[in-house]
C-alpha atoms as a PDB file:
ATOM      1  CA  UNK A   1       7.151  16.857  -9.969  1.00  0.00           C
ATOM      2  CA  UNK A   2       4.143  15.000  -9.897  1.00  0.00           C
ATOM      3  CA  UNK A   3       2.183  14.090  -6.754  1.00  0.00           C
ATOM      4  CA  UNK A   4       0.770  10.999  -7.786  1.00  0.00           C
ATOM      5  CA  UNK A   5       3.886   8.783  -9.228  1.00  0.00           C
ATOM      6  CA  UNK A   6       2.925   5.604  -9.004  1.00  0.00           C
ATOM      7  CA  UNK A   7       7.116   3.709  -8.528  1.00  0.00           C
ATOM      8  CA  UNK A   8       9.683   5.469  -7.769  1.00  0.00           C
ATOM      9  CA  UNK A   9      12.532   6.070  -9.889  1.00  0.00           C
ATOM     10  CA  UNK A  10      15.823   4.485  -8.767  1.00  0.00           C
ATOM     11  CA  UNK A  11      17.296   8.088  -8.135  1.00  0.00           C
ATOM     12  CA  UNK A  12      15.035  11.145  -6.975  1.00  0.00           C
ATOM     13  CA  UNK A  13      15.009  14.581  -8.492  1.00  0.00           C
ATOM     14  CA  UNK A  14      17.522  16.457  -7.548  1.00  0.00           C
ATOM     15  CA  UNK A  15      17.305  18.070  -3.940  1.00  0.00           C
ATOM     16  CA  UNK A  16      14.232  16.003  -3.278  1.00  0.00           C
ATOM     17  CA  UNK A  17      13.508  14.000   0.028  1.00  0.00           C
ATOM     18  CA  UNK A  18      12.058  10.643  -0.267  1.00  0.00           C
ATOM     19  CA  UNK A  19       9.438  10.196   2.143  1.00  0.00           C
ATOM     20  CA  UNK A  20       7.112   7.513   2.771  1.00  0.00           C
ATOM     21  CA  UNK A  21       2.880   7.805   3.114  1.00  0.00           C
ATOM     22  CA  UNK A  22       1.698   5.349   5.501  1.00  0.00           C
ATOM     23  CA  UNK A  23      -1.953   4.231   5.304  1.00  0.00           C
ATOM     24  CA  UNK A  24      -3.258   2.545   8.934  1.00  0.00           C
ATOM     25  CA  UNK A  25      -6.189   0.251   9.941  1.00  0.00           C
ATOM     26  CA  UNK A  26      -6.333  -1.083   6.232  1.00  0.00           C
ATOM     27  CA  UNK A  27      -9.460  -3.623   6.500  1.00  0.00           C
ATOM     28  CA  UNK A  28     -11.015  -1.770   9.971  1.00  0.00           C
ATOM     29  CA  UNK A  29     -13.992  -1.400   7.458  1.00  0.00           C
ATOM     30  CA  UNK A  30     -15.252  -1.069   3.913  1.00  0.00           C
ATOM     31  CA  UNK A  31     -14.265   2.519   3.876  1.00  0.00           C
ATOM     32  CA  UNK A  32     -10.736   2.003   4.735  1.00  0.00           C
ATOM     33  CA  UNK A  33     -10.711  -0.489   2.402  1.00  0.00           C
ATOM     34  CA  UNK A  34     -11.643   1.415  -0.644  1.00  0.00           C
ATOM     35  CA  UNK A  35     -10.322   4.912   0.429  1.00  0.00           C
ATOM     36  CA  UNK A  36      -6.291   3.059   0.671  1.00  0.00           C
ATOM     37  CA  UNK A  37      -7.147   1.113  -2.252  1.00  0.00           C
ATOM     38  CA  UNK A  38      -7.791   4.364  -4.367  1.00  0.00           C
ATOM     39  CA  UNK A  39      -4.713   6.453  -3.092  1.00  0.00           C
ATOM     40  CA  UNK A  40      -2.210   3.260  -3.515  1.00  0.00           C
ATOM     41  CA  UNK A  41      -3.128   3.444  -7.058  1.00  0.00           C
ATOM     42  CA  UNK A  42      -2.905   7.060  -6.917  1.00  0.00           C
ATOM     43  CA  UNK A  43       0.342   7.057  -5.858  1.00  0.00           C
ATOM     44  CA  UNK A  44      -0.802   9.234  -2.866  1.00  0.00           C
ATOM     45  CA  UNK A  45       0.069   6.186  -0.679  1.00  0.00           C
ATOM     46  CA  UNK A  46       3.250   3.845  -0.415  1.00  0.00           C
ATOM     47  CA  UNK A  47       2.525   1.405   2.097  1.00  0.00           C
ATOM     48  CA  UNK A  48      -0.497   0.234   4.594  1.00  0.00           C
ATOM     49  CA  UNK A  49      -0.837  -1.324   7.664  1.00  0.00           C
ATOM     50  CA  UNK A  50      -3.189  -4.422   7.973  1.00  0.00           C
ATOM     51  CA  UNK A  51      -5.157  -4.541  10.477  1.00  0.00           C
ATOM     52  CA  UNK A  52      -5.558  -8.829  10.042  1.00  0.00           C
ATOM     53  CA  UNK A  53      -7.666  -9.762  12.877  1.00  0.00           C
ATOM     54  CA  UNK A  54     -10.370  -7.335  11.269  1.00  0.00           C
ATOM     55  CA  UNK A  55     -13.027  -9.839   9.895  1.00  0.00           C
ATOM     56  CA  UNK A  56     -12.625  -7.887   6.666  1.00  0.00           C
ATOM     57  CA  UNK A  57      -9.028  -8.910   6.303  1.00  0.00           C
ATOM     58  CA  UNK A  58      -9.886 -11.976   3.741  1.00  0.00           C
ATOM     59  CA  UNK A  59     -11.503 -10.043   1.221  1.00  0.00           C
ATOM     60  CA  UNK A  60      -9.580  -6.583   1.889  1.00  0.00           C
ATOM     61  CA  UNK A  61      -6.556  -8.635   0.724  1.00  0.00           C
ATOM     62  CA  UNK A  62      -7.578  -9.895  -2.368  1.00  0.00           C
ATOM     63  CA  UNK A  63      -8.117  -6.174  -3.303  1.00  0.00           C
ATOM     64  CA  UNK A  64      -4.902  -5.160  -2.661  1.00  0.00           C
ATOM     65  CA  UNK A  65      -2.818  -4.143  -6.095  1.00  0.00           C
ATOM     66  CA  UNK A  66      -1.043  -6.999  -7.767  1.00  0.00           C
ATOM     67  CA  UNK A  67       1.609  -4.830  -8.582  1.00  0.00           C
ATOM     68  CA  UNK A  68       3.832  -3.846  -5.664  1.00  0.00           C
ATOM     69  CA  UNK A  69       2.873  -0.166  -5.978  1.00  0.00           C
ATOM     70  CA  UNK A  70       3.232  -0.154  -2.381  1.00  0.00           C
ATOM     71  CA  UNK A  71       4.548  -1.494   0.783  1.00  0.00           C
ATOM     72  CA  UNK A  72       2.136  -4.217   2.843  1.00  0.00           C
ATOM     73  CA  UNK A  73       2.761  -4.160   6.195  1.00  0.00           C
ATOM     74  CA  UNK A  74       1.464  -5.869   8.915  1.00  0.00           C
ATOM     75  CA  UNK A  75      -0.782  -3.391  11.936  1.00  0.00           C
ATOM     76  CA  UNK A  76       0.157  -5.177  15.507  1.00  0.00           C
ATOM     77  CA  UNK A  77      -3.096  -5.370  17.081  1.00  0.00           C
ATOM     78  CA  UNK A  78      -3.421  -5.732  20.692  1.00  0.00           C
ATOM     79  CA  UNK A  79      -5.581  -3.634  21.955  1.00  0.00           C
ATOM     80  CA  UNK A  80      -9.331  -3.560  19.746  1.00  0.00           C
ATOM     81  CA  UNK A  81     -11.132  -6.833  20.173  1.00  0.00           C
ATOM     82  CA  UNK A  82     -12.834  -7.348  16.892  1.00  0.00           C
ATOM     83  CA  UNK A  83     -14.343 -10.584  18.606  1.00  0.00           C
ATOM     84  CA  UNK A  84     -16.186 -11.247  21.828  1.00  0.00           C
ATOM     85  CA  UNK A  85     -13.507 -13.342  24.004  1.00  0.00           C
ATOM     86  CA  UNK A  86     -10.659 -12.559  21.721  1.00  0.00           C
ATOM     87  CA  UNK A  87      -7.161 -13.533  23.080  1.00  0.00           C
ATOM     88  CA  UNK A  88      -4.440 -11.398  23.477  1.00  0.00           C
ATOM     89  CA  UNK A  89      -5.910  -8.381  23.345  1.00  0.00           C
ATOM     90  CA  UNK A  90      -5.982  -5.439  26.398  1.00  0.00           C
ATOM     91  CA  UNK A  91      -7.990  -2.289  26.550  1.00  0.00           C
ATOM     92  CA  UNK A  92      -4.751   0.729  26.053  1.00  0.00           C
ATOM     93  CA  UNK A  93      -4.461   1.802  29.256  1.00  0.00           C
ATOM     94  CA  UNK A  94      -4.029  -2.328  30.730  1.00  0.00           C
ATOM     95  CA  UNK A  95      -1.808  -3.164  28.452  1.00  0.00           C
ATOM     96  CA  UNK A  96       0.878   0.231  28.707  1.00  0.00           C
ATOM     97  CA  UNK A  97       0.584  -0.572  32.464  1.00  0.00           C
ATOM     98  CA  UNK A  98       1.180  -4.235  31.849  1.00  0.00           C
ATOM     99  CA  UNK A  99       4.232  -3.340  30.420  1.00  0.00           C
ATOM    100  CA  UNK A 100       5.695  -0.877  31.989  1.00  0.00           C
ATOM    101  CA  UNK A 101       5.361  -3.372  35.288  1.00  0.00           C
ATOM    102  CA  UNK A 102       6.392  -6.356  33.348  1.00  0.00           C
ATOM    103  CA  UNK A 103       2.890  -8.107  34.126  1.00  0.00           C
ATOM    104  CA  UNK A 104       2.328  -8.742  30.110  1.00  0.00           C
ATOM    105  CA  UNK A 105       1.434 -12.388  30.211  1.00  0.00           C
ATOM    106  CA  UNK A 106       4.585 -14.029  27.401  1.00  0.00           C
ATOM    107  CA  UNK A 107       2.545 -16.993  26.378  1.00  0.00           C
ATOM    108  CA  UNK A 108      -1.040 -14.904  25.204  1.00  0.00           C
ATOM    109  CA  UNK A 109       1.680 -12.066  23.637  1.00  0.00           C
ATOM    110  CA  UNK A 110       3.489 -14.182  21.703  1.00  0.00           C
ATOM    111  CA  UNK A 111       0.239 -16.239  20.616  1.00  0.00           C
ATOM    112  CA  UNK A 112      -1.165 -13.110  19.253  1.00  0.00           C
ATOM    113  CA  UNK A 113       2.010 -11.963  17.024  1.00  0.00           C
ATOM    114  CA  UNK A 114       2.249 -15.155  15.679  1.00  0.00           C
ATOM    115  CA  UNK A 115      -1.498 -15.477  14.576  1.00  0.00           C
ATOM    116  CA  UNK A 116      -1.125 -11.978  13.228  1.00  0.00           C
ATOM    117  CA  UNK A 117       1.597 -13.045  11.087  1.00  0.00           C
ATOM    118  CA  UNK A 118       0.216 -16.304  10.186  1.00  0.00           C
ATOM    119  CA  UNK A 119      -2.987 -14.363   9.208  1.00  0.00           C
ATOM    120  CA  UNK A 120      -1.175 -11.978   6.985  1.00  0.00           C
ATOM    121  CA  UNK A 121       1.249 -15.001   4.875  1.00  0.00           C
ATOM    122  CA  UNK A 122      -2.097 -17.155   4.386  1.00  0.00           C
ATOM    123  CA  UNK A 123      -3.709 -14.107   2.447  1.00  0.00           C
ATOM    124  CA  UNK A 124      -0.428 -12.827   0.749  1.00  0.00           C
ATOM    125  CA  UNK A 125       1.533 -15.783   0.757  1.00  0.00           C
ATOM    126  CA  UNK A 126       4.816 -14.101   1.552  1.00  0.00           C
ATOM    127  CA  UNK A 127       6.211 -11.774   4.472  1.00  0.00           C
ATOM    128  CA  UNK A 128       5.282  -8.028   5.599  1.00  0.00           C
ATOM    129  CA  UNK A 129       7.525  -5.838   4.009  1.00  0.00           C
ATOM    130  CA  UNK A 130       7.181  -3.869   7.507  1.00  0.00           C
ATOM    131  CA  UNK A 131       5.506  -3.907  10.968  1.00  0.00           C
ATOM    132  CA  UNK A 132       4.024  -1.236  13.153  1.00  0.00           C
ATOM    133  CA  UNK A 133       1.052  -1.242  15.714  1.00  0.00           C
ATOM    134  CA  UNK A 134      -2.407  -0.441  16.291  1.00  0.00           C
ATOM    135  CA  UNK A 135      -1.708   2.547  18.506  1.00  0.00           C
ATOM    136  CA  UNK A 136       1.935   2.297  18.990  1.00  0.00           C
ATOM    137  CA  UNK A 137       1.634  -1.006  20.335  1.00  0.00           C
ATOM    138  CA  UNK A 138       4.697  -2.399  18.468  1.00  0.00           C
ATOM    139  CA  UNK A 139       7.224  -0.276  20.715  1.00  0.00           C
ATOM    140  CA  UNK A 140       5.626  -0.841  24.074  1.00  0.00           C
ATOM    141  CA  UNK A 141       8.193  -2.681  26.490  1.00  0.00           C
ATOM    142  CA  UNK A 142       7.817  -6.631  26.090  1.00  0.00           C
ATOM    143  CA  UNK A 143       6.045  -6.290  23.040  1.00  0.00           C
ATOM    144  CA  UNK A 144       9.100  -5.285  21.169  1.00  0.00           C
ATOM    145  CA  UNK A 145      11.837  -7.954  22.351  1.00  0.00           C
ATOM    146  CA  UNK A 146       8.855 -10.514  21.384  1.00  0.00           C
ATOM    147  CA  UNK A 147       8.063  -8.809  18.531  1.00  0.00           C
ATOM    148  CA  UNK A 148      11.671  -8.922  16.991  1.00  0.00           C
ATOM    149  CA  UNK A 149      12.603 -11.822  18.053  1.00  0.00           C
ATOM    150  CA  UNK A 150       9.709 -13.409  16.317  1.00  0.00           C
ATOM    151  CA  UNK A 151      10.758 -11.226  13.246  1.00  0.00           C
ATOM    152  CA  UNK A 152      14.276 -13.016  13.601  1.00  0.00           C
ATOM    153  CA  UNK A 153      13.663 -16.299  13.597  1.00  0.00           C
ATOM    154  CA  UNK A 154      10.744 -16.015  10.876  1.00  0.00           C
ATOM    155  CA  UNK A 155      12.461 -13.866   8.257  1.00  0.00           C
ATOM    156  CA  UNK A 156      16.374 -14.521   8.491  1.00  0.00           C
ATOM    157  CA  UNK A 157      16.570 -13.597   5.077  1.00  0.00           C
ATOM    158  CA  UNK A 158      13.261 -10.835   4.242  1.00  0.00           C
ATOM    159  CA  UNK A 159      13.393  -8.981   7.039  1.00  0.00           C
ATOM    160  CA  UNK A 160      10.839  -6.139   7.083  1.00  0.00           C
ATOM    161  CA  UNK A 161      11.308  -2.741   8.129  1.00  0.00           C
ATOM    162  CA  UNK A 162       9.905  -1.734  11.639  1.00  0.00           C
ATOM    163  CA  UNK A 163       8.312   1.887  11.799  1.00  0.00           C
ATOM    164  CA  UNK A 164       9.795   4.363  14.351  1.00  0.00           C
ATOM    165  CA  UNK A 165       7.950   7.097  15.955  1.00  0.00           C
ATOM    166  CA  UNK A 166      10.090   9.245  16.309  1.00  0.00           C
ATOM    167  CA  UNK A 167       8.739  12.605  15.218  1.00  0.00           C
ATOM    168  CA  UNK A 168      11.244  14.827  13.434  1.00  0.00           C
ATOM    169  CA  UNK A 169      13.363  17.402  15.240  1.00  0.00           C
ATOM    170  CA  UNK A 170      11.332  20.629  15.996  1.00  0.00           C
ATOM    171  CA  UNK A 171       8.069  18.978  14.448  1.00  0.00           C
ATOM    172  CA  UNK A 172       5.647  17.591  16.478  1.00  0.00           C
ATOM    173  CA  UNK A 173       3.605  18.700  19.775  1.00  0.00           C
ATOM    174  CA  UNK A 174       3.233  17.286  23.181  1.00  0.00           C
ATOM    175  CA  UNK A 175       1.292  14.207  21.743  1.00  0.00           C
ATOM    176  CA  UNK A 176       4.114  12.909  19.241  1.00  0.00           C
ATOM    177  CA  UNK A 177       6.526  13.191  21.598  1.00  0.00           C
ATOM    178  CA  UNK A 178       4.558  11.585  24.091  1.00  0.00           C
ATOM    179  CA  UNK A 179       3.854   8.627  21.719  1.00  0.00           C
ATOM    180  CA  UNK A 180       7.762   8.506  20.967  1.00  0.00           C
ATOM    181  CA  UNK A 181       8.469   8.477  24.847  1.00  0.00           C
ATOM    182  CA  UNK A 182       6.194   4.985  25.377  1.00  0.00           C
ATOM    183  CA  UNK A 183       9.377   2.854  23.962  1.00  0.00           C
ATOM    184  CA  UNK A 184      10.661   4.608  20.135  1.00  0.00           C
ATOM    185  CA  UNK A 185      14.452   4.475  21.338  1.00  0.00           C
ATOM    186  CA  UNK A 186      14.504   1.219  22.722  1.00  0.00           C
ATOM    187  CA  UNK A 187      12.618   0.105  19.866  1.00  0.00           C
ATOM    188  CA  UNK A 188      15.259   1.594  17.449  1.00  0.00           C
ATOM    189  CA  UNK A 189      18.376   0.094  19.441  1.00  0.00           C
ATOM    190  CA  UNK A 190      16.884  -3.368  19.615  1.00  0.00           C
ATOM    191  CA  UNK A 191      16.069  -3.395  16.051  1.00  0.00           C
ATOM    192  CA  UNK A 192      19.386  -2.477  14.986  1.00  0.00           C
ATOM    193  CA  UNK A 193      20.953  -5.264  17.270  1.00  0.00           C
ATOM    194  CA  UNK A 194      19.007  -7.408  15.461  1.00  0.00           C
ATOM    195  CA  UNK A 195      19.512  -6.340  12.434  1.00  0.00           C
ATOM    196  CA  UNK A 196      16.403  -4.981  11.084  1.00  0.00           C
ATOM    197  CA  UNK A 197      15.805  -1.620   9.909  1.00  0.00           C
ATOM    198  CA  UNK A 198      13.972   1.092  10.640  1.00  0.00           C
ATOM    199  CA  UNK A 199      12.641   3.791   9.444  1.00  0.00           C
ATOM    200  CA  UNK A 200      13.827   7.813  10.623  1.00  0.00           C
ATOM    201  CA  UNK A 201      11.036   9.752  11.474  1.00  0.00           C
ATOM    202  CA  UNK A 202       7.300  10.017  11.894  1.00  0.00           C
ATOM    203  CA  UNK A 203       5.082  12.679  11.560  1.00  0.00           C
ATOM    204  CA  UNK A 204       1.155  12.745  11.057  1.00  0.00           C
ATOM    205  CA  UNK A 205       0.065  12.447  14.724  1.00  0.00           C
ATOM    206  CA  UNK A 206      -2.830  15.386  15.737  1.00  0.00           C
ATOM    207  CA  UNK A 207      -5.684  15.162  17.517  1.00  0.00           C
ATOM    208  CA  UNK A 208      -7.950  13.908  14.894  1.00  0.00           C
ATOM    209  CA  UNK A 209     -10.270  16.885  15.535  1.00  0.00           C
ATOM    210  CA  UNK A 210     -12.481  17.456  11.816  1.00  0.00           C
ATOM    211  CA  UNK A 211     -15.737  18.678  12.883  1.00  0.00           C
ATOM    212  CA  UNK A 212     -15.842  22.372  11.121  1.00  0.00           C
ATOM    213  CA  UNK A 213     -14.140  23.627   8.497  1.00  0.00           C
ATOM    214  CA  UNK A 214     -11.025  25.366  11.155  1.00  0.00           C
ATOM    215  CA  UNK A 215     -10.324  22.013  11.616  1.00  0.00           C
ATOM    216  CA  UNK A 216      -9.875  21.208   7.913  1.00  0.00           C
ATOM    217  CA  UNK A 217      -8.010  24.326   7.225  1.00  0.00           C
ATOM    218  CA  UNK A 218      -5.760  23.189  10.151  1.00  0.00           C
ATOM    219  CA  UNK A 219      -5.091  19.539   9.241  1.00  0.00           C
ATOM    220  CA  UNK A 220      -4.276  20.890   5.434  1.00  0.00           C
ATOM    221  CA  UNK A 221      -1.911  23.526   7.469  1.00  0.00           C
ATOM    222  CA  UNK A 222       0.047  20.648   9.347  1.00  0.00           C
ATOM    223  CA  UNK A 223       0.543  18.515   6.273  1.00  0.00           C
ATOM    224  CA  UNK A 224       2.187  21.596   4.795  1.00  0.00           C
ATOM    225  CA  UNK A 225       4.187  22.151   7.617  1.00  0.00           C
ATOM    226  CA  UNK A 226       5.376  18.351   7.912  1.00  0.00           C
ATOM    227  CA  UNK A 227       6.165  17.858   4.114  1.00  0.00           C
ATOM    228  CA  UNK A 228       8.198  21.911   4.052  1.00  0.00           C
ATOM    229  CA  UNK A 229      10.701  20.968   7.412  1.00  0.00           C
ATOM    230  CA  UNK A 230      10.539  17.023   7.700  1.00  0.00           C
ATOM    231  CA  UNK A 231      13.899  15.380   6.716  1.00  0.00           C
ATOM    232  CA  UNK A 232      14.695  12.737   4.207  1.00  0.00           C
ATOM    233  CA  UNK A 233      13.149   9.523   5.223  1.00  0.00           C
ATOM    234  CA  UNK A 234       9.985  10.446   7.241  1.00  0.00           C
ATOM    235  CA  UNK A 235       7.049   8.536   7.229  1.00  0.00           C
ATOM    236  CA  UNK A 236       3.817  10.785   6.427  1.00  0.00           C
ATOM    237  CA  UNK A 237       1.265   8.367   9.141  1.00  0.00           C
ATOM    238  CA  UNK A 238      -2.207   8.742   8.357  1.00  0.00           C
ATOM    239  CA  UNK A 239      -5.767   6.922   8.528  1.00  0.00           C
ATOM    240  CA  UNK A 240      -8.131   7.563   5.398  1.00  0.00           C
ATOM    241  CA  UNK A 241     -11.610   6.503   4.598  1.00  0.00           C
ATOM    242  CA  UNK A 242     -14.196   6.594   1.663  1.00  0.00           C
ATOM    243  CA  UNK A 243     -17.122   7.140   4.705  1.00  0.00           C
ATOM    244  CA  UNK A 244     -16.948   7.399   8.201  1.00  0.00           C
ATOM    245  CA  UNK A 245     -18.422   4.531   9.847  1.00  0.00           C
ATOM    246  CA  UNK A 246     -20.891   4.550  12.645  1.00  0.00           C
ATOM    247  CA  UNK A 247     -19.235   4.746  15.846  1.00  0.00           C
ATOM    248  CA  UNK A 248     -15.527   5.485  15.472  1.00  0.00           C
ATOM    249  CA  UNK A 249     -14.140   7.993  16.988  1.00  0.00           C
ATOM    250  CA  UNK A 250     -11.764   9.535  14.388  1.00  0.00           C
ATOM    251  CA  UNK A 251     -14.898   8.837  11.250  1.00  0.00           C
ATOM    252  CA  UNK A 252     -14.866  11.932  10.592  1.00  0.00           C
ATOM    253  CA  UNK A 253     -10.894  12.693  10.568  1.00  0.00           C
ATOM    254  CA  UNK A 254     -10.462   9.568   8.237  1.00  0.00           C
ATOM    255  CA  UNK A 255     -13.143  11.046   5.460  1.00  0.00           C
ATOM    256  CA  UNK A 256     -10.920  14.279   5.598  1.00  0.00           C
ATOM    257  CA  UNK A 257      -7.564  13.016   5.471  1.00  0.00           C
ATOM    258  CA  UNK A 258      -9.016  11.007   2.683  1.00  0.00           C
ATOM    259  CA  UNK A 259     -10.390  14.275   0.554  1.00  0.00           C
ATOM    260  CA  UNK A 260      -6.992  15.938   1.368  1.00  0.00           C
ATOM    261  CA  UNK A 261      -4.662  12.765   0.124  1.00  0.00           C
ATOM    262  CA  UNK A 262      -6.537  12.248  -3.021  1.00  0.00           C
ATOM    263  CA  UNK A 263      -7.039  15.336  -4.232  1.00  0.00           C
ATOM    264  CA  UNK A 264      -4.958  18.010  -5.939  1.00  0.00           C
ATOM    265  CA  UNK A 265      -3.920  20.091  -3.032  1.00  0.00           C
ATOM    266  CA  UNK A 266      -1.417  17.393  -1.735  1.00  0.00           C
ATOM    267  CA  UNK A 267      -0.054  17.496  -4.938  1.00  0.00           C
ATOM    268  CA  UNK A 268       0.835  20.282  -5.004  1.00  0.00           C
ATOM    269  CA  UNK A 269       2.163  20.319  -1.632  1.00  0.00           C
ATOM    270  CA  UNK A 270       4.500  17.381  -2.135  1.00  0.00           C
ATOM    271  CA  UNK A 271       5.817  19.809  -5.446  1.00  0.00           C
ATOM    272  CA  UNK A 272       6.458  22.987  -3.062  1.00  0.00           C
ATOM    273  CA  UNK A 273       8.269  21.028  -0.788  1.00  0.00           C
ATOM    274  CA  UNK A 274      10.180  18.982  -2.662  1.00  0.00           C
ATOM    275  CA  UNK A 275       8.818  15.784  -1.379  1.00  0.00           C
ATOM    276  CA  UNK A 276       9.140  12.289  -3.288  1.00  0.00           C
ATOM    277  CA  UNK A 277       6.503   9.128  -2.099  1.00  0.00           C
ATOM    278  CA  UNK A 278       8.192   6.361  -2.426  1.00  0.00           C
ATOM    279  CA  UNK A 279       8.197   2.439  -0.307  1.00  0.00           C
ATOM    280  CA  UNK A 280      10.104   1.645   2.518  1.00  0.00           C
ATOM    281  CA  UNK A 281      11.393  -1.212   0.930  1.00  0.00           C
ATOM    282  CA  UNK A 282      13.469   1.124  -1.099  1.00  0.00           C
ATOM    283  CA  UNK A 283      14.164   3.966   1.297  1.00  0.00           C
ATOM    284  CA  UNK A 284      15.422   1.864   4.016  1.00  0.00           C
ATOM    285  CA  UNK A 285      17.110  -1.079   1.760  1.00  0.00           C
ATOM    286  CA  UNK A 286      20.763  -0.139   2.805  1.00  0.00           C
ATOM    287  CA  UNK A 287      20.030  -0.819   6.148  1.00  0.00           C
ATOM    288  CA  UNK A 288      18.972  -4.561   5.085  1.00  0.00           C
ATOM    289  CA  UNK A 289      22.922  -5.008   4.272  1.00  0.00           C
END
């Protein structure tokens, strides 16, 4: 099997498990830009997350493929401030406590999910084909009812796929499960009320540690480990760039998840383990029904 199909076929090979590779923080910066660009035409990815407050965003969107080679999805951002005074937007820790109290202010909320997804139809001219969040936001309590319910009323008839993060049973250390503990089953049994589907599992989540070459080797050990023992429908999460950009804090993890992803090694992973890329849109259509 190749790693680098670019559709994918209307039936897998036999035995395989259709997975999805899910590129965040598309349009944080010119590296992200041109790093998701490359692997979407690689095949290596099959859908990204736009980050659409990012002042990038406008041009980052023209460059997408014309071709649906992959899913477009749409990065819930409420927590990095790309401008001085910018509404709706809380540091992390503010906003999980804001929610978990019920002090997340409905009007600014809603303001800022439906700018996001005005911001993404004026530069695509149609609906995500799925939503998740800048750090998880998406599940947080009170985001998600508002979230949905904005979904709903938008989309009646294309309604995107929402991204679990849910990590696979035994994959995943203390921080996935953590992540998945901030709102994932809520988020699931909301979404399915409403009728919108979701995906089953999510793995990628580390610490984002890439400073020596142990922490390559172990990055390129948990992708193995992910692809051999995650089931059918995971979503592979993970946050590649071209160059690592002065002052972020996971610069250095994007460049390597970016040399891994694009290069022959993943390849041949995704061939030992049986693993087919493929969108969303397809691996999660029946729920749609």
């Amino acid at each position: 099997m190749s790693g680098a199909p670019t559709r994918p076929a209307a039936l897998p090979p036999t035995g395989a498990r259709r997975w999805v590779s899910c590129a965040d923080d598309y349009a944080i910066d010119a590296g992200s830009i041109d790093a998701i660009t490359a692997l979407i035409s690689q095949g290596r990815v099959t859908a990204t997350s736009a980050l659409v407050d990012a002042p990038l965003w406008p041009s980052a969107a023209r460059q997408l493929p014309a071709a649906p080679r992959a899913d477009i999805g749409l990065h819930l951002n409420l927590t990095q401030a790309f401008a001085p005074g910018a509404a709706g937007i809380w540091p992390l820790g503010e906003l999980l406590w804001r929610c978990a109290t019920g002090r997340l202010p409905a009007q600014p909320l809603q303001a800022a999910i439906a700018r996001q997804l005005d911001a993404f139809e004026a530069r695509l001219g149609r609906p995500p084909d799925y939503v998740d969040g800048h750090q998880h936001v998406h599940q947080f309590g009170g985001v998600r009812e508002t979230l949905l319910a904005e979904l709903q009323r938008r989309y009646p008839d294309a309604r995107p796929w929402i991204r679990s993060t849910r990590p696979p049973p035994g994959i995943g250390g203390g921080k996935a499960r953590g992540i998945a503990l901030l709102g994932d089953q809520r988020l699931r049994a909301r979404a399915a009320a409403a009728r919108l589907p979701t995906s089953a599992y999510l793995v990628g989540v580390y610490d984002f540690a890439a400073g020596s070459a142990a922490d390559r080797s172990r990055y390129r050990a948990l992708v193995s480990r992910w692809l051999e023992a995650g089931p059918e429908g995971s979503v592979l999460m993970c946050h590649p760039a071209s160059r690592a950009e002065a002052g972020d804090p996971i610069g250095a993890a994007r460049v390597m998840e970016y040399a891994l992803l694009g290069g022959a090694e993943f390849g041949a992973a995704l061939h030992r383990a049986g693993v087919e890329l493929v969108t969303g849109s397809e691996l999660f259509a029946s729920a749609r029904s």
